[in-house]
PDB file of N, CA and C in Angstrom:
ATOM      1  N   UNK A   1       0.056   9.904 -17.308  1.00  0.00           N
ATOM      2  CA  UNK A   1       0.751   8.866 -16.551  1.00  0.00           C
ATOM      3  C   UNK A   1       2.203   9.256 -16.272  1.00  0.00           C
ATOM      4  N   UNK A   2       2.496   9.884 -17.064  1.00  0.00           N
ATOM      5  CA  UNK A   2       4.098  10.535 -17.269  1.00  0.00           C
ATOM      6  C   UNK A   2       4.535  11.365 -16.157  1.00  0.00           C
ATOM      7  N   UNK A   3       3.317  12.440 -15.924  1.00  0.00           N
ATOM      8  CA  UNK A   3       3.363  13.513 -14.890  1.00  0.00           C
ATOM      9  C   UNK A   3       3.027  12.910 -12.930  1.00  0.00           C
ATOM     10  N   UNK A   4       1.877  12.283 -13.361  1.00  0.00           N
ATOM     11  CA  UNK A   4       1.151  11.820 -12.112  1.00  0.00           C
ATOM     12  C   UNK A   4       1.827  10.676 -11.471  1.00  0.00           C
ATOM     13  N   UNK A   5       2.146   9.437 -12.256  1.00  0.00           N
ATOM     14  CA  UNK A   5       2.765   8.201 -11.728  1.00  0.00           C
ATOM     15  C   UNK A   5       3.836   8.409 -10.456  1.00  0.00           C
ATOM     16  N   UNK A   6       5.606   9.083 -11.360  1.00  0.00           N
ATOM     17  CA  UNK A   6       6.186   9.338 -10.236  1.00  0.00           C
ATOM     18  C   UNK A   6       6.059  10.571  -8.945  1.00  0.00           C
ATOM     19  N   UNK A   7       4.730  10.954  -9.133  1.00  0.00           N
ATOM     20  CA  UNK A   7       4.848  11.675  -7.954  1.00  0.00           C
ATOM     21  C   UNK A   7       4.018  11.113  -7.140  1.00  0.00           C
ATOM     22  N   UNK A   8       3.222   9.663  -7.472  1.00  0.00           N
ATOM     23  CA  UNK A   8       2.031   8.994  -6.356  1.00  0.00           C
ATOM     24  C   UNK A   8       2.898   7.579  -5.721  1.00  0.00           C
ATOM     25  N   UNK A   9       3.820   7.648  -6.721  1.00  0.00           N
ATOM     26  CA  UNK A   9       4.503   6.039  -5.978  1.00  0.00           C
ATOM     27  C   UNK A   9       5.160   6.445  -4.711  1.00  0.00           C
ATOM     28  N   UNK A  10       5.939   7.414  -4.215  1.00  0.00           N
ATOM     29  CA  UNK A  10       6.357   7.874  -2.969  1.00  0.00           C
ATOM     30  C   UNK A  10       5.385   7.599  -1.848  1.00  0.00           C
ATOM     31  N   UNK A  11       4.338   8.519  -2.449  1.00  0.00           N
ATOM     32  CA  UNK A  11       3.174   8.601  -1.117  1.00  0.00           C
ATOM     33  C   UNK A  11       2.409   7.324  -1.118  1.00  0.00           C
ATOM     34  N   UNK A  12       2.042   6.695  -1.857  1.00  0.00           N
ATOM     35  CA  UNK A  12       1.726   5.337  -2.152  1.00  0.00           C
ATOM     36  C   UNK A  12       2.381   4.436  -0.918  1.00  0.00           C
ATOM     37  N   UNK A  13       3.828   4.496  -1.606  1.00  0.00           N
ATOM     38  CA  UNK A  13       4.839   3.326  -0.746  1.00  0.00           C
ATOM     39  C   UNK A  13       5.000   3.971   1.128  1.00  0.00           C
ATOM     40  N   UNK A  14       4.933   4.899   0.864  1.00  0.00           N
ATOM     41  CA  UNK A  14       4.860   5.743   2.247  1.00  0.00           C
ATOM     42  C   UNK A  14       3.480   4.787   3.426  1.00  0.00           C
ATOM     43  N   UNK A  15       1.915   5.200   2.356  1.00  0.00           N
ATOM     44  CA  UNK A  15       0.943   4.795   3.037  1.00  0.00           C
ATOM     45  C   UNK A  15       0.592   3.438   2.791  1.00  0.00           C
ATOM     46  N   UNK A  16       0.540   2.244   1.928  1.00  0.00           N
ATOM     47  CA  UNK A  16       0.198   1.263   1.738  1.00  0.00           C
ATOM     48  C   UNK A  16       0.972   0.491   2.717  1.00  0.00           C
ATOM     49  N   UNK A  17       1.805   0.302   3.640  1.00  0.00           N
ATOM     50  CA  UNK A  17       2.055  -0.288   4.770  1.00  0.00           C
ATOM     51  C   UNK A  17       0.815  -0.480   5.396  1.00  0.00           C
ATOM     52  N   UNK A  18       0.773   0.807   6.546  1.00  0.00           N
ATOM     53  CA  UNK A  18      -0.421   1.159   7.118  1.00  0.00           C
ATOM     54  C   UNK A  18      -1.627   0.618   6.767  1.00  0.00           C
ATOM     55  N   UNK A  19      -1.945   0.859   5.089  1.00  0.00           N
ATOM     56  CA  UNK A  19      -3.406   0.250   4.834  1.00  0.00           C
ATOM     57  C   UNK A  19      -3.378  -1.590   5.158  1.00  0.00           C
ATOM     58  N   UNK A  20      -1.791  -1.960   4.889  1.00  0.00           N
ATOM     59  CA  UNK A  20      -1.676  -3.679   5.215  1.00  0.00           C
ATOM     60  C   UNK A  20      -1.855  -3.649   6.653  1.00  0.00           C
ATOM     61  N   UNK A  21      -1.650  -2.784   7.426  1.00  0.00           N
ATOM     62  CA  UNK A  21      -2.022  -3.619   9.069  1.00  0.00           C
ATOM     63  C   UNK A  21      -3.142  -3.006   9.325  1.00  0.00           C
ATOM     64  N   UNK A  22      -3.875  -2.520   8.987  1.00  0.00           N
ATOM     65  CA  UNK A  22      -5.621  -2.178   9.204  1.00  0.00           C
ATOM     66  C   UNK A  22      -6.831  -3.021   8.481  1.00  0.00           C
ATOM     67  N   UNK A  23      -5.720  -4.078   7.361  1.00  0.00           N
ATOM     68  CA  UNK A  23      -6.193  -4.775   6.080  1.00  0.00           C
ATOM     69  C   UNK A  23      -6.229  -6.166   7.435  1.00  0.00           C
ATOM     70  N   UNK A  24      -4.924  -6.059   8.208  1.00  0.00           N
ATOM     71  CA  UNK A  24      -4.885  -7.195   8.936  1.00  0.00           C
ATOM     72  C   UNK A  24      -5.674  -7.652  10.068  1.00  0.00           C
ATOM     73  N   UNK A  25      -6.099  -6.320  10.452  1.00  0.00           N
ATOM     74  CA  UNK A  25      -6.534  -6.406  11.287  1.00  0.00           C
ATOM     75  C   UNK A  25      -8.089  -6.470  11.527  1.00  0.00           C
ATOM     76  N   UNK A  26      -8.675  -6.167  10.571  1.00  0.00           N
ATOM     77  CA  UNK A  26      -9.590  -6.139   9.747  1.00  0.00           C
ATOM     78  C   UNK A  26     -10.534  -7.698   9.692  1.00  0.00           C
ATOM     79  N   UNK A  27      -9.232  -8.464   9.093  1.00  0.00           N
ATOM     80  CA  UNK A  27      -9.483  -9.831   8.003  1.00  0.00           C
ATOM     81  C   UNK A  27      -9.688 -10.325   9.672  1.00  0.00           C
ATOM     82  N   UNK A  28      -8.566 -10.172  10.666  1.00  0.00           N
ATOM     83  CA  UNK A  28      -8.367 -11.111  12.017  1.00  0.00           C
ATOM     84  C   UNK A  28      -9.493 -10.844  12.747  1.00  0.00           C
ATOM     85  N   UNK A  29     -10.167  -9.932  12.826  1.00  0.00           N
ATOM     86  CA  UNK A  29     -11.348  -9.251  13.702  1.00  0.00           C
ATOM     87  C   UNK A  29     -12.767 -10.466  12.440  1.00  0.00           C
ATOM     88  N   UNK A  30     -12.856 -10.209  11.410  1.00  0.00           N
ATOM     89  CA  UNK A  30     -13.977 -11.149  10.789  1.00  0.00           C
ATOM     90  C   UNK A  30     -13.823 -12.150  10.888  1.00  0.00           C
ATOM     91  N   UNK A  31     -12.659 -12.776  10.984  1.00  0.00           N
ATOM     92  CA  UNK A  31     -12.661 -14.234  10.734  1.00  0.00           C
ATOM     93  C   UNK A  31     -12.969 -14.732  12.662  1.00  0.00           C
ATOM     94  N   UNK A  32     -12.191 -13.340  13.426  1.00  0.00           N
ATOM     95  CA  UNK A  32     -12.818 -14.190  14.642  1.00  0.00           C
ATOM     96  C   UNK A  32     -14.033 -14.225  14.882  1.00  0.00           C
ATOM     97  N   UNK A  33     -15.078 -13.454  14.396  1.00  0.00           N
ATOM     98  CA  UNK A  33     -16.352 -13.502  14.163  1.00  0.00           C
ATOM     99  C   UNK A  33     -16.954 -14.372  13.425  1.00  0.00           C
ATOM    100  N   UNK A  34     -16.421 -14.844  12.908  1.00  0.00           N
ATOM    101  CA  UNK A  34     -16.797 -16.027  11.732  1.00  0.00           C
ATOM    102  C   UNK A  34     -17.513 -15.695  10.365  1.00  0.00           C
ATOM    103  N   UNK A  35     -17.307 -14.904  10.038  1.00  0.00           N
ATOM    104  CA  UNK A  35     -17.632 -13.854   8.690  1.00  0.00           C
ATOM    105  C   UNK A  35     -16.167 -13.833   7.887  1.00  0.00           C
ATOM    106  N   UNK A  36     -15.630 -14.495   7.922  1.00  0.00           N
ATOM    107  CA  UNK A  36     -13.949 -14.267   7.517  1.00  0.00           C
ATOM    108  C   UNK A  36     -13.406 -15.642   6.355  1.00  0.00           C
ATOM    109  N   UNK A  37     -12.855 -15.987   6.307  1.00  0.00           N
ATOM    110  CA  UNK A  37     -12.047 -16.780   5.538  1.00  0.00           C
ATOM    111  C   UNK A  37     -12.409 -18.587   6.008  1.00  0.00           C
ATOM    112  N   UNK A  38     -13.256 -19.208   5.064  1.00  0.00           N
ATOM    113  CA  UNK A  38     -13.856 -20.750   5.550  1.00  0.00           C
ATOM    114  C   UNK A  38     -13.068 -21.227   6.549  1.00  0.00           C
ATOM    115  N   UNK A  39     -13.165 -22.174   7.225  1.00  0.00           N
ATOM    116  CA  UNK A  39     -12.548 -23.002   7.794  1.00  0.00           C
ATOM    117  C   UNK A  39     -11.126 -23.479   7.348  1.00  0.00           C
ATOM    118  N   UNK A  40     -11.180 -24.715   5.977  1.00  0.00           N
ATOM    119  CA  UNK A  40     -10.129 -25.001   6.018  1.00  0.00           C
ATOM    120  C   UNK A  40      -8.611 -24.367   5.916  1.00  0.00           C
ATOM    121  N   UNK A  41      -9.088 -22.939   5.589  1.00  0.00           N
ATOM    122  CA  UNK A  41      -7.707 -21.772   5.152  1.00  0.00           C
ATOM    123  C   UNK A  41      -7.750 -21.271   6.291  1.00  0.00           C
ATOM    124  N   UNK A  42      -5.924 -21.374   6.300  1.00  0.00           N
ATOM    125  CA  UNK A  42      -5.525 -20.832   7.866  1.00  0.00           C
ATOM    126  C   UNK A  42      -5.905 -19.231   8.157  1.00  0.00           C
ATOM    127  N   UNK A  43      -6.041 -18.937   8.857  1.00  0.00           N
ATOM    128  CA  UNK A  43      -6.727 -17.073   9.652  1.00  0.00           C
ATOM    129  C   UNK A  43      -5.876 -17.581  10.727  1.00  0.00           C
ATOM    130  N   UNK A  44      -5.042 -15.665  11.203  1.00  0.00           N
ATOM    131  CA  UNK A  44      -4.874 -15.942  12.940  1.00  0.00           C
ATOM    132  C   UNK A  44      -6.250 -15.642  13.168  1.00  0.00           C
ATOM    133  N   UNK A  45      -7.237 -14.943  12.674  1.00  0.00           N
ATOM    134  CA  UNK A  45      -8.445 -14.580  13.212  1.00  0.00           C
ATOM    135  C   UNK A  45      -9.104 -15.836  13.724  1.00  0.00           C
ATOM    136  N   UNK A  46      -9.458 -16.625  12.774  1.00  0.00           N
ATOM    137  CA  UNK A  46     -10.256 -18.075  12.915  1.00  0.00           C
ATOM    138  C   UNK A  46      -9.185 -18.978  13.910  1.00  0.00           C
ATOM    139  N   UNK A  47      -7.694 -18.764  13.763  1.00  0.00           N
ATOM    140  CA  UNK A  47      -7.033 -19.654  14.997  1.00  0.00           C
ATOM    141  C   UNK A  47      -7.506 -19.314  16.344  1.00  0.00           C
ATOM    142  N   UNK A  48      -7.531 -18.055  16.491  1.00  0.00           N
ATOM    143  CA  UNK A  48      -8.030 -17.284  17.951  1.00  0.00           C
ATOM    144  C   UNK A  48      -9.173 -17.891  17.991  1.00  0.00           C
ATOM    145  N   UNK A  49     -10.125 -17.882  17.468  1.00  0.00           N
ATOM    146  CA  UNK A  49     -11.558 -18.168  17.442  1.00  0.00           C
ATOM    147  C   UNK A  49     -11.338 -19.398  17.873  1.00  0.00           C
ATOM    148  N   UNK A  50     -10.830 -20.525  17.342  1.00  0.00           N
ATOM    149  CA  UNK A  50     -10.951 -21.938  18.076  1.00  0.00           C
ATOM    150  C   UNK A  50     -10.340 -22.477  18.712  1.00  0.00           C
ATOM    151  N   UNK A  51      -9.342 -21.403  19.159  1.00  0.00           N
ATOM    152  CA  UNK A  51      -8.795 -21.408  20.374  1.00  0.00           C
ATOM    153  C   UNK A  51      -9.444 -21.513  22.122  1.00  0.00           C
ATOM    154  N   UNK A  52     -10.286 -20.126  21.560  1.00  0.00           N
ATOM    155  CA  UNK A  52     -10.905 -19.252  22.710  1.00  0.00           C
ATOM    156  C   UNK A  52     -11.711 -20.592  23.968  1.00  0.00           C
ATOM    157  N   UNK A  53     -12.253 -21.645  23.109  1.00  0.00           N
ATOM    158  CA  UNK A  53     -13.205 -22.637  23.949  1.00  0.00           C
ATOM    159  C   UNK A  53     -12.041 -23.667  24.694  1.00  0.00           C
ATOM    160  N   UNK A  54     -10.857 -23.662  24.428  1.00  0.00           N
ATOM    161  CA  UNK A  54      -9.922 -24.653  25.068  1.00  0.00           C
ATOM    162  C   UNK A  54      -8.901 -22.994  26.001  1.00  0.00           C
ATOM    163  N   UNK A  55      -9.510 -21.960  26.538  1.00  0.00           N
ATOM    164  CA  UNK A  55      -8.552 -21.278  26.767  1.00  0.00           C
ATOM    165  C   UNK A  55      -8.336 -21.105  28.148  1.00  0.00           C
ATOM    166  N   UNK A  56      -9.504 -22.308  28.659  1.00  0.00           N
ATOM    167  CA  UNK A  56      -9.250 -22.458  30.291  1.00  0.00           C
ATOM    168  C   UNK A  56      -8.351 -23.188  30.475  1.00  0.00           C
ATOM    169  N   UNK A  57      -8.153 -24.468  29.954  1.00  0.00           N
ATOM    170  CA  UNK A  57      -7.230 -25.276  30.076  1.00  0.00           C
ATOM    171  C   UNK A  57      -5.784 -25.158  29.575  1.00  0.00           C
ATOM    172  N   UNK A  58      -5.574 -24.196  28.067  1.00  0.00           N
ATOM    173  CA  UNK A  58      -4.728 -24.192  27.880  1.00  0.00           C
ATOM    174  C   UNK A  58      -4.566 -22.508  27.558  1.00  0.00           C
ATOM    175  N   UNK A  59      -3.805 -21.626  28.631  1.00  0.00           N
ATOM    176  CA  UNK A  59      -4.087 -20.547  27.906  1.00  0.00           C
ATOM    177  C   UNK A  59      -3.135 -19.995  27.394  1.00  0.00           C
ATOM    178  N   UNK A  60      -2.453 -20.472  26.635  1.00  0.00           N
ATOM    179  CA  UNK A  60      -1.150 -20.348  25.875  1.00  0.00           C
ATOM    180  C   UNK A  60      -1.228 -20.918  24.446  1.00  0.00           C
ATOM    181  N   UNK A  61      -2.413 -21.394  24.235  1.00  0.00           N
ATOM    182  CA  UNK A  61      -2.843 -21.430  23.056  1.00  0.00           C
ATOM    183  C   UNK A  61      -3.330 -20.649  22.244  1.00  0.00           C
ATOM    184  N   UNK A  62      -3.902 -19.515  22.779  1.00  0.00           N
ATOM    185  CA  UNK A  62      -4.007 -18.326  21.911  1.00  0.00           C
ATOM    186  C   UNK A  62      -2.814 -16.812  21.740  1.00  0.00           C
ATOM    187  N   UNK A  63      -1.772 -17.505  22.222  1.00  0.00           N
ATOM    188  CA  UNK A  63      -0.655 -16.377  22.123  1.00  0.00           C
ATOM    189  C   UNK A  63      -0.090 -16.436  21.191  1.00  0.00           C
ATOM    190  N   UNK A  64      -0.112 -17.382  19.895  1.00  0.00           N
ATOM    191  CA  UNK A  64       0.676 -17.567  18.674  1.00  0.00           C
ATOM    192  C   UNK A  64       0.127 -16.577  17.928  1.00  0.00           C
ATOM    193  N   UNK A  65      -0.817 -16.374  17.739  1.00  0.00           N
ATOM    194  CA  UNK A  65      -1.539 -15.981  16.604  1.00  0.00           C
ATOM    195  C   UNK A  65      -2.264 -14.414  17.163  1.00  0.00           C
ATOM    196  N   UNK A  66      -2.273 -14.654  18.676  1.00  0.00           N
ATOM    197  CA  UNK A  66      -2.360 -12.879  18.873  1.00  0.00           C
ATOM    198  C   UNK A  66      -1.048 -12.018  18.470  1.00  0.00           C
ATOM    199  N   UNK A  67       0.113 -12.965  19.007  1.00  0.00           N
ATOM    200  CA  UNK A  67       1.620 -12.352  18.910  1.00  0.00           C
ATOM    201  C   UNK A  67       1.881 -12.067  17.276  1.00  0.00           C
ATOM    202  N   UNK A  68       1.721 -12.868  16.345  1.00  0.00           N
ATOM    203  CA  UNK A  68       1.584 -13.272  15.050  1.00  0.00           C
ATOM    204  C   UNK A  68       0.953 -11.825  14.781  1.00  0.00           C
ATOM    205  N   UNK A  69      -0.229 -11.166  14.953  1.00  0.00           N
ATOM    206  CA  UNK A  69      -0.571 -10.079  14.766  1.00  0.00           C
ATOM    207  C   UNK A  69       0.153  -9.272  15.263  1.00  0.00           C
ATOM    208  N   UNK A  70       0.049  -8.931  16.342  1.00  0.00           N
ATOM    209  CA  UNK A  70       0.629  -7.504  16.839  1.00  0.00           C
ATOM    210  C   UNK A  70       2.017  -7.607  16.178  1.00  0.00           C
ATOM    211  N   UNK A  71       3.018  -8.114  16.108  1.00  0.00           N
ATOM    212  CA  UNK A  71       4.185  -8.021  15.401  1.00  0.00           C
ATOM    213  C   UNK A  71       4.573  -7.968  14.046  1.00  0.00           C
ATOM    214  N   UNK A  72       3.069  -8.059  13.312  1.00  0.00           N
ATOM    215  CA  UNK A  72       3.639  -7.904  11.744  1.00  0.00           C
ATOM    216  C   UNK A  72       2.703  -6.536  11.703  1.00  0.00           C
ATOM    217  N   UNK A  73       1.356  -6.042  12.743  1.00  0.00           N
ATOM    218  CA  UNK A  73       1.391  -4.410  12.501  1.00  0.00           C
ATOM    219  C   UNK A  73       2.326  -3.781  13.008  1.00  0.00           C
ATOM    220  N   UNK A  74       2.638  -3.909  13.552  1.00  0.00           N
ATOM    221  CA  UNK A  74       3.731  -3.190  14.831  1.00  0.00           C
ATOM    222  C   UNK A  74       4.786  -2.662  13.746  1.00  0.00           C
ATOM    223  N   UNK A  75       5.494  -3.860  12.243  1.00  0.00           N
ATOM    224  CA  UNK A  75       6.496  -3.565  11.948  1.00  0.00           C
ATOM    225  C   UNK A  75       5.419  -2.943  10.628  1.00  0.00           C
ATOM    226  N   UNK A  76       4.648  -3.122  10.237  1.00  0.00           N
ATOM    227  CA  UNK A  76       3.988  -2.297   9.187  1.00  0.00           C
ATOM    228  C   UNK A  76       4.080  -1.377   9.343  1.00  0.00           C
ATOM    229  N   UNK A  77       3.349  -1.023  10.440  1.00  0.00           N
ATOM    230  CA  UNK A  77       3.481   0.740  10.940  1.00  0.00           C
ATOM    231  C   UNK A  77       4.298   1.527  10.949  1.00  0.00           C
ATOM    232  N   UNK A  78       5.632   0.734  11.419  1.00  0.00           N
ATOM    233  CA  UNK A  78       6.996   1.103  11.956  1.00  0.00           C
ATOM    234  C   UNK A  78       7.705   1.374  10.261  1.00  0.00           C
ATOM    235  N   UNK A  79       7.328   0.767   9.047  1.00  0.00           N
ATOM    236  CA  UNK A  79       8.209   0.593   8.026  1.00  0.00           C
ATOM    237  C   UNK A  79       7.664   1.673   7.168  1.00  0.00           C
ATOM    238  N   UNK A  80       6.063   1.837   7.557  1.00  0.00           N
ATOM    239  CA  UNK A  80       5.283   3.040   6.952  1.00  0.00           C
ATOM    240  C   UNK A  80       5.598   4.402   7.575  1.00  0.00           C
ATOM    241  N   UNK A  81       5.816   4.408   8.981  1.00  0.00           N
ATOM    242  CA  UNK A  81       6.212   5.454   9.687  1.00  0.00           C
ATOM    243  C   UNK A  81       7.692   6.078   9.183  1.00  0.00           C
ATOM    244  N   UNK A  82       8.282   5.262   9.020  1.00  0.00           N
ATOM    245  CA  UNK A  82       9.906   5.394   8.286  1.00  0.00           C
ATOM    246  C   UNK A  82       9.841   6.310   6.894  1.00  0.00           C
ATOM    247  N   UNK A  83       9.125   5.175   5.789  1.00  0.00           N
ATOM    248  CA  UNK A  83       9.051   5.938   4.549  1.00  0.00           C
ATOM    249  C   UNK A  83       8.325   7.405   4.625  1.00  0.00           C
ATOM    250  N   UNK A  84       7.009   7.628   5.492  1.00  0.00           N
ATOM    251  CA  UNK A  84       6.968   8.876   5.680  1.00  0.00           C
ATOM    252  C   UNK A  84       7.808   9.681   5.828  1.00  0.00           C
ATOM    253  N   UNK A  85       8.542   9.069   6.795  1.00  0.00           N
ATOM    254  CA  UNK A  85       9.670  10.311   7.422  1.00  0.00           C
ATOM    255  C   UNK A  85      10.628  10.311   6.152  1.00  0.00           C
ATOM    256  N   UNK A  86      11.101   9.459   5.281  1.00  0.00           N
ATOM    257  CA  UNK A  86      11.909   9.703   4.573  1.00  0.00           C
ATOM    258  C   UNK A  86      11.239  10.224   3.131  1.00  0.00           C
ATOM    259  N   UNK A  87      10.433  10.373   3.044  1.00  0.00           N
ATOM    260  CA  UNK A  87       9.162  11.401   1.536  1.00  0.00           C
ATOM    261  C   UNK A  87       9.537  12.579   2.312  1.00  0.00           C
ATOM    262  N   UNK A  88       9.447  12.595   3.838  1.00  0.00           N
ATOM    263  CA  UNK A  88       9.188  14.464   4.047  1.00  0.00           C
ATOM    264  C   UNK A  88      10.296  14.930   3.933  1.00  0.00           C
ATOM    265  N   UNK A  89      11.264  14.484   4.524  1.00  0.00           N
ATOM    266  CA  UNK A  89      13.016  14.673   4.374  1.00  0.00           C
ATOM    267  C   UNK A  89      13.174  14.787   2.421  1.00  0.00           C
ATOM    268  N   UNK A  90      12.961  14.147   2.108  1.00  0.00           N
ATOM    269  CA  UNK A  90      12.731  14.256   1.028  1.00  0.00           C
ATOM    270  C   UNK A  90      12.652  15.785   0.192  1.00  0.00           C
ATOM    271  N   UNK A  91      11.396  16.016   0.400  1.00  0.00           N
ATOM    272  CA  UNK A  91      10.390  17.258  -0.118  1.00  0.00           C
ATOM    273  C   UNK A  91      10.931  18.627   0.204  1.00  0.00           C
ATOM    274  N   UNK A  92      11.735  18.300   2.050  1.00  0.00           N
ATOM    275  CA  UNK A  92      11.859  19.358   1.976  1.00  0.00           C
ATOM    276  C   UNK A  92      13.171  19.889   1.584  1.00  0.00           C
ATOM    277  N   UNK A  93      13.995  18.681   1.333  1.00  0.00           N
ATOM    278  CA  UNK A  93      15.067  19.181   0.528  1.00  0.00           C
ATOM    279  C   UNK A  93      15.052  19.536  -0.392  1.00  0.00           C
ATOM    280  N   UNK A  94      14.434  19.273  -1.318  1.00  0.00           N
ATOM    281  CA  UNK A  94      14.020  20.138  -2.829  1.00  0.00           C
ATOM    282  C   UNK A  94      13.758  21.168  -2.812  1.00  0.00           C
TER     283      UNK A  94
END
């Protein structure tokens, strides 16, 4: 644990962003399928989903919760993309 620990938390913190917006995207894709998280617990997946039948009339009802996604992978990616860059900067200064 001594040897292995601090050399996996870097790459860890580097990639576990990434695995959260594929985790997100994931959960939002089942639940709009309805395989996802019951009813009464909020999902943007399941919001989209009961959205979709009122989206003639109102179609600005499903932009909360699409936007709601794309902007918390967008910055996952972006915060995972960062720590990469700063592990390699890293490494190769040593």
């Amino acid at each position: 644990m001594k040897e292995i620990l601090p050399n996996l938390i870097p790459a860890l913190t580097a990639v576990m962003p990434t695995l959260m917006a594929g985790l997100i995207i994931t959960e939002g894709s089942l639940s709009f399928l309805g395989y996802g998280i019951p009813a009464p617990a909020p999902s943007w997946g399941g919001m989209i989903a009961s959205s979709t039948d009122l989206l003639s009339r109102f179609p600005l009802l499903i932009l909360g919760p699409v936007l709601a996604i794309v902007i918390t992978v967008y910055a996952l990616n972006t915060v995972g993309d960062y720590l990469a860059q700063r592990l390699n900067s890293r490494e190769r200064e040593s």
